[in-house]
C-alpha atoms as a PDB file:
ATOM      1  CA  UNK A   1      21.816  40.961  25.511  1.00  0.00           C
ATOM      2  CA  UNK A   2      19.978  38.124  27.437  1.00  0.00           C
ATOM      3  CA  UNK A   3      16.838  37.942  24.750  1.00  0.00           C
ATOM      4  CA  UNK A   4      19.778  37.565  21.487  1.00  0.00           C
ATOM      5  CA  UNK A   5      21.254  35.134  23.814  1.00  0.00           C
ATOM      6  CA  UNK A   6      17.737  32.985  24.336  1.00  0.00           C
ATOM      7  CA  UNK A   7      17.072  34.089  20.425  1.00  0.00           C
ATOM      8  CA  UNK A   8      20.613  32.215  19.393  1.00  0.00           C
ATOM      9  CA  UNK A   9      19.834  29.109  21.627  1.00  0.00           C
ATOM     10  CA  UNK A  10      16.363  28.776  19.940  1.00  0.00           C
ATOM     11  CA  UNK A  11      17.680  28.972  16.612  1.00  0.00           C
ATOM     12  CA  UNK A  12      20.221  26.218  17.275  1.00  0.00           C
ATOM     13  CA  UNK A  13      17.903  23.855  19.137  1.00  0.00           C
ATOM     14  CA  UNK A  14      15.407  23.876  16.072  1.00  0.00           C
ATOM     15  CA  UNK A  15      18.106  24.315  13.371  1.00  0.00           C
ATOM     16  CA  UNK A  16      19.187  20.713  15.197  1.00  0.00           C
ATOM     17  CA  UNK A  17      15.654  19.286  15.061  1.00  0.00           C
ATOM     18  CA  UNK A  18      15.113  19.831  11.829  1.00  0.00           C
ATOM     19  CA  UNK A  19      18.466  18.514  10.862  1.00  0.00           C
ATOM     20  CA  UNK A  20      17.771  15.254  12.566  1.00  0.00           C
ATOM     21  CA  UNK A  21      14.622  14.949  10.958  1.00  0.00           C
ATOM     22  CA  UNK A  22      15.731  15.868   7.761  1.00  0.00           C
ATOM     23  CA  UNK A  23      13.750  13.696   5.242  1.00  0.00           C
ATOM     24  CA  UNK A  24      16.321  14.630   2.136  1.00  0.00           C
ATOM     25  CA  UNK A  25      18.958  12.745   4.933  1.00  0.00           C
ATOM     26  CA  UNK A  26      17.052   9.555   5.895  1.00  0.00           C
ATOM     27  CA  UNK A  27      15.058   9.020   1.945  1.00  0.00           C
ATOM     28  CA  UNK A  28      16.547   8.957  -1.306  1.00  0.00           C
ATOM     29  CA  UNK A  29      14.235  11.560  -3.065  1.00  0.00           C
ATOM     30  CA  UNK A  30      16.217  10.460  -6.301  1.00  0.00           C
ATOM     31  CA  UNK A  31      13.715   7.072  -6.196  1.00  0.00           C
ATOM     32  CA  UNK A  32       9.943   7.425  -5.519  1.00  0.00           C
ATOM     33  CA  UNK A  33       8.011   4.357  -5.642  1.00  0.00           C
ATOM     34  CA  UNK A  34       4.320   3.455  -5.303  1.00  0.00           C
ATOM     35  CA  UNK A  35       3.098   1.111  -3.437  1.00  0.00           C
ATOM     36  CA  UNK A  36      -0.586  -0.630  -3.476  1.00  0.00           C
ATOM     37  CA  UNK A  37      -1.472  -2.623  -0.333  1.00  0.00           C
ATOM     38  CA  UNK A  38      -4.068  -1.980   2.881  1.00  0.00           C
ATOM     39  CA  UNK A  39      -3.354   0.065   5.877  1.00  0.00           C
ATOM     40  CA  UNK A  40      -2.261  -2.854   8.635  1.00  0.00           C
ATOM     41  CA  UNK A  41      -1.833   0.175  11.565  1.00  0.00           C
ATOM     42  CA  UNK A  42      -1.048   3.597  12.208  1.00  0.00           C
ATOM     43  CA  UNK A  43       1.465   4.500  15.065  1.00  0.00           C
ATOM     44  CA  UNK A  44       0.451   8.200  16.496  1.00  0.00           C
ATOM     45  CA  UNK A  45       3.325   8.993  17.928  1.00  0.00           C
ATOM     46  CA  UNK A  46       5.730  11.336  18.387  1.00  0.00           C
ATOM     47  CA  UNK A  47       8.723  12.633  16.553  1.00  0.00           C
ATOM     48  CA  UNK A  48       6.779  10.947  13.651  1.00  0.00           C
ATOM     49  CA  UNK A  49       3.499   8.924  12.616  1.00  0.00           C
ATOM     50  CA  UNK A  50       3.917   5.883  11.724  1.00  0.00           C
ATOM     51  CA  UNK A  51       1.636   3.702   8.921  1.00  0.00           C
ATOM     52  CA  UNK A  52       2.140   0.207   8.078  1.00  0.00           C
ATOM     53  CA  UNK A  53       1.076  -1.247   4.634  1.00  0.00           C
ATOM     54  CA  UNK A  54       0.671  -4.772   4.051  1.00  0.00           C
ATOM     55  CA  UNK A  55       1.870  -4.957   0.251  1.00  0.00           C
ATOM     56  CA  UNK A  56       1.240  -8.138  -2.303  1.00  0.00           C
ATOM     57  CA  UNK A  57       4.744  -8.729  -3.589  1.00  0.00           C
ATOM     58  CA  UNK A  58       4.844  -9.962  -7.199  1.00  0.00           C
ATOM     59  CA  UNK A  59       5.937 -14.003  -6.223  1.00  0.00           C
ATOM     60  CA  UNK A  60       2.231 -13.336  -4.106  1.00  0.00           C
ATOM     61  CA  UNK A  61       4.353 -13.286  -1.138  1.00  0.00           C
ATOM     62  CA  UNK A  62       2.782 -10.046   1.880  1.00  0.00           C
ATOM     63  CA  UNK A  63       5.575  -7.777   3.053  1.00  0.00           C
ATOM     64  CA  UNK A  64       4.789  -5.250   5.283  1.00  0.00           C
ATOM     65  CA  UNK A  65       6.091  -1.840   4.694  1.00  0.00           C
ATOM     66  CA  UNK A  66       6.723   0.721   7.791  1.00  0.00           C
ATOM     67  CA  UNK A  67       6.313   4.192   6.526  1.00  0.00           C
ATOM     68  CA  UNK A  68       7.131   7.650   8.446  1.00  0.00           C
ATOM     69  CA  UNK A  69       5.082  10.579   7.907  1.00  0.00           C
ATOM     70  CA  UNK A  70       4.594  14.021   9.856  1.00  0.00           C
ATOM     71  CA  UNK A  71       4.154  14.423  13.680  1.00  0.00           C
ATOM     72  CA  UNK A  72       1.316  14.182  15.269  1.00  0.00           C
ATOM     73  CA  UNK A  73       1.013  18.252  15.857  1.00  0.00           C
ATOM     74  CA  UNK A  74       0.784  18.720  12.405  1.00  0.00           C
ATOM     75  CA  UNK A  75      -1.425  15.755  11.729  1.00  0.00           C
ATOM     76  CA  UNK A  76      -3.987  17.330  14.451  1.00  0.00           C
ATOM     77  CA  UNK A  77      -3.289  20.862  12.691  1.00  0.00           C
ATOM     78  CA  UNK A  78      -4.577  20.162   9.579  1.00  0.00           C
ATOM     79  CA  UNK A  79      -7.899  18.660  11.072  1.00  0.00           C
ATOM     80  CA  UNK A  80      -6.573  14.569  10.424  1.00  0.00           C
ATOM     81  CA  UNK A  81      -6.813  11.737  13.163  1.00  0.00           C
ATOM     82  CA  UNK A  82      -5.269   8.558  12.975  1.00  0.00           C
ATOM     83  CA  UNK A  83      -8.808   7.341  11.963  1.00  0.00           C
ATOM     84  CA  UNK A  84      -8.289   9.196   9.223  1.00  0.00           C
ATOM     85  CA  UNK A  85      -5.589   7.599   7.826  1.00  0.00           C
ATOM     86  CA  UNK A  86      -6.733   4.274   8.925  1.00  0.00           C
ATOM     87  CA  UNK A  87      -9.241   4.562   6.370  1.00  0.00           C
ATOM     88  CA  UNK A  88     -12.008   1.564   5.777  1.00  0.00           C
ATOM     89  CA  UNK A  89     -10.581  -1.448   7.324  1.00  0.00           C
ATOM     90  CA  UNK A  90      -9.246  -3.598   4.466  1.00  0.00           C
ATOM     91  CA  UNK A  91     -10.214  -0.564   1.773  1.00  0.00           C
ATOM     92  CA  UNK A  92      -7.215  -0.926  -1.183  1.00  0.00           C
ATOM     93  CA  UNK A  93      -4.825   2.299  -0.736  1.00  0.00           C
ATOM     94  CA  UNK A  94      -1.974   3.617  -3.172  1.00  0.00           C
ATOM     95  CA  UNK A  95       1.321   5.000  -1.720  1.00  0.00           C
ATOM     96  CA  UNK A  96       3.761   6.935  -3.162  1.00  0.00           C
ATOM     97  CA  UNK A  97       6.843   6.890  -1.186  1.00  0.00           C
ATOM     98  CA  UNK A  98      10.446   7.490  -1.299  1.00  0.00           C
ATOM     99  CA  UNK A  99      12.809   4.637  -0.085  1.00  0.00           C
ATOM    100  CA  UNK A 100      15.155   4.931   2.894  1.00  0.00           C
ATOM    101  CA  UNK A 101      18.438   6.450   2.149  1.00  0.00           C
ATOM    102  CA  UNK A 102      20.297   3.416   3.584  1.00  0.00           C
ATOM    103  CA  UNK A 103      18.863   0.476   1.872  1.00  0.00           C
ATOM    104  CA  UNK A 104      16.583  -0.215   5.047  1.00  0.00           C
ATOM    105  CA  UNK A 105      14.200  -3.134   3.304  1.00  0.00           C
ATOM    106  CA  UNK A 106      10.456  -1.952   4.027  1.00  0.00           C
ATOM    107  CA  UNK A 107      11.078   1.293   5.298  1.00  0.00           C
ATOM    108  CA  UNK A 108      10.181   4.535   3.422  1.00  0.00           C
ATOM    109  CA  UNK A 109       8.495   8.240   3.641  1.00  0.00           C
ATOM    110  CA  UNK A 110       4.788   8.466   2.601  1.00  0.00           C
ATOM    111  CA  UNK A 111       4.165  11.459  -0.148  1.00  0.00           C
ATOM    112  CA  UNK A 112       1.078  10.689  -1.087  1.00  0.00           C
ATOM    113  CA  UNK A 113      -1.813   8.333   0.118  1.00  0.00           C
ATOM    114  CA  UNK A 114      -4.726   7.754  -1.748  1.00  0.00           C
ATOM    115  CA  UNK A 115      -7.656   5.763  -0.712  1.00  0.00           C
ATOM    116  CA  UNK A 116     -10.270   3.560  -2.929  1.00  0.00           C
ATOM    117  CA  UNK A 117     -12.442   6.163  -2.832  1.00  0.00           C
ATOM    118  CA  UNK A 118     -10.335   8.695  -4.427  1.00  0.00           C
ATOM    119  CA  UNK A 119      -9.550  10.811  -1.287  1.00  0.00           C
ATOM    120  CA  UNK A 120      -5.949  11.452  -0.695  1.00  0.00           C
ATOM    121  CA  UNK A 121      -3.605  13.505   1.595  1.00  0.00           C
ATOM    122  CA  UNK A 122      -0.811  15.146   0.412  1.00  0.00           C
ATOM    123  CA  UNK A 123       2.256  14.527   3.004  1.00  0.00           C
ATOM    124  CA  UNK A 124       4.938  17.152   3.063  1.00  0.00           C
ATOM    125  CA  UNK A 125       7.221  19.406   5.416  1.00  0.00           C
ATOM    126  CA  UNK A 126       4.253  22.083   5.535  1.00  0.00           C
ATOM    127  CA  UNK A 127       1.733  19.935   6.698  1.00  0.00           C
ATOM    128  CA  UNK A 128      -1.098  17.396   5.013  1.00  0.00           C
ATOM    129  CA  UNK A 129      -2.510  18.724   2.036  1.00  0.00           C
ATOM    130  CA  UNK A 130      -6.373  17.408   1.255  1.00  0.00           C
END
């Protein structure tokens, strides 16, 4: 009876974590955008990375976009390093992302990254995908 009782409170605890971190609740998946702009910095930190993209806006304006991605387990798992996503120091980088659910200006979920070179990480719920 104890171990279905520690079994239940497990299942709650991470059925809340993943609830809170629900990227279908904080992005509208309905409106993907791309993005081309440099990487300005990468936050490793936990719950979630962060990257920030300087972007060129179209009146030649720079905005600077902060975009969540994965935590830093997973990042680690699948052999990346925030050097890794860094990438060359000024190197051109496209984006895909999906907006924030609430309008949040500048804010958004990276999909996709892809670098000048051509390599790119897919971003999703099971981990990067090279």
């Amino acid at each position: 009876m104890r171990l279905v009782a520690i079994l239940v409170t497990i299942l709650l605890a991470a059925t809340a974590a993943f609830a809170h971190h629900s990227v279908v609740g904080e992005f509208d998946t309905g409106k993907a955008i791309t993005l081309k702009g440099t990487v300005a910095k990468v936050q490793w930190m936990n719950p979630h990375i962060f990257l920030y993209i300087d972007v060129k806006e179209a009146d030649g304006s720079m905005s600077s976009w902060a975009l969540e991605t994965l935590p830093t387990a997973m990042m680690r798992k699948a052999g990346l390093s925030k050097e890794d996503l860094l990438g060359v120091p000024g190197e051109a980088v496209t984006v895909n992302v999906i907006p924030a659910r609430d309008g949040t200006k500048h804010m958004a979920w990276i999909s996709k990254i892809t670098y000048a070179n051509g390599k790119f990480y897919t971003l999703g719920g099971a981990g990067p995908i090279q």
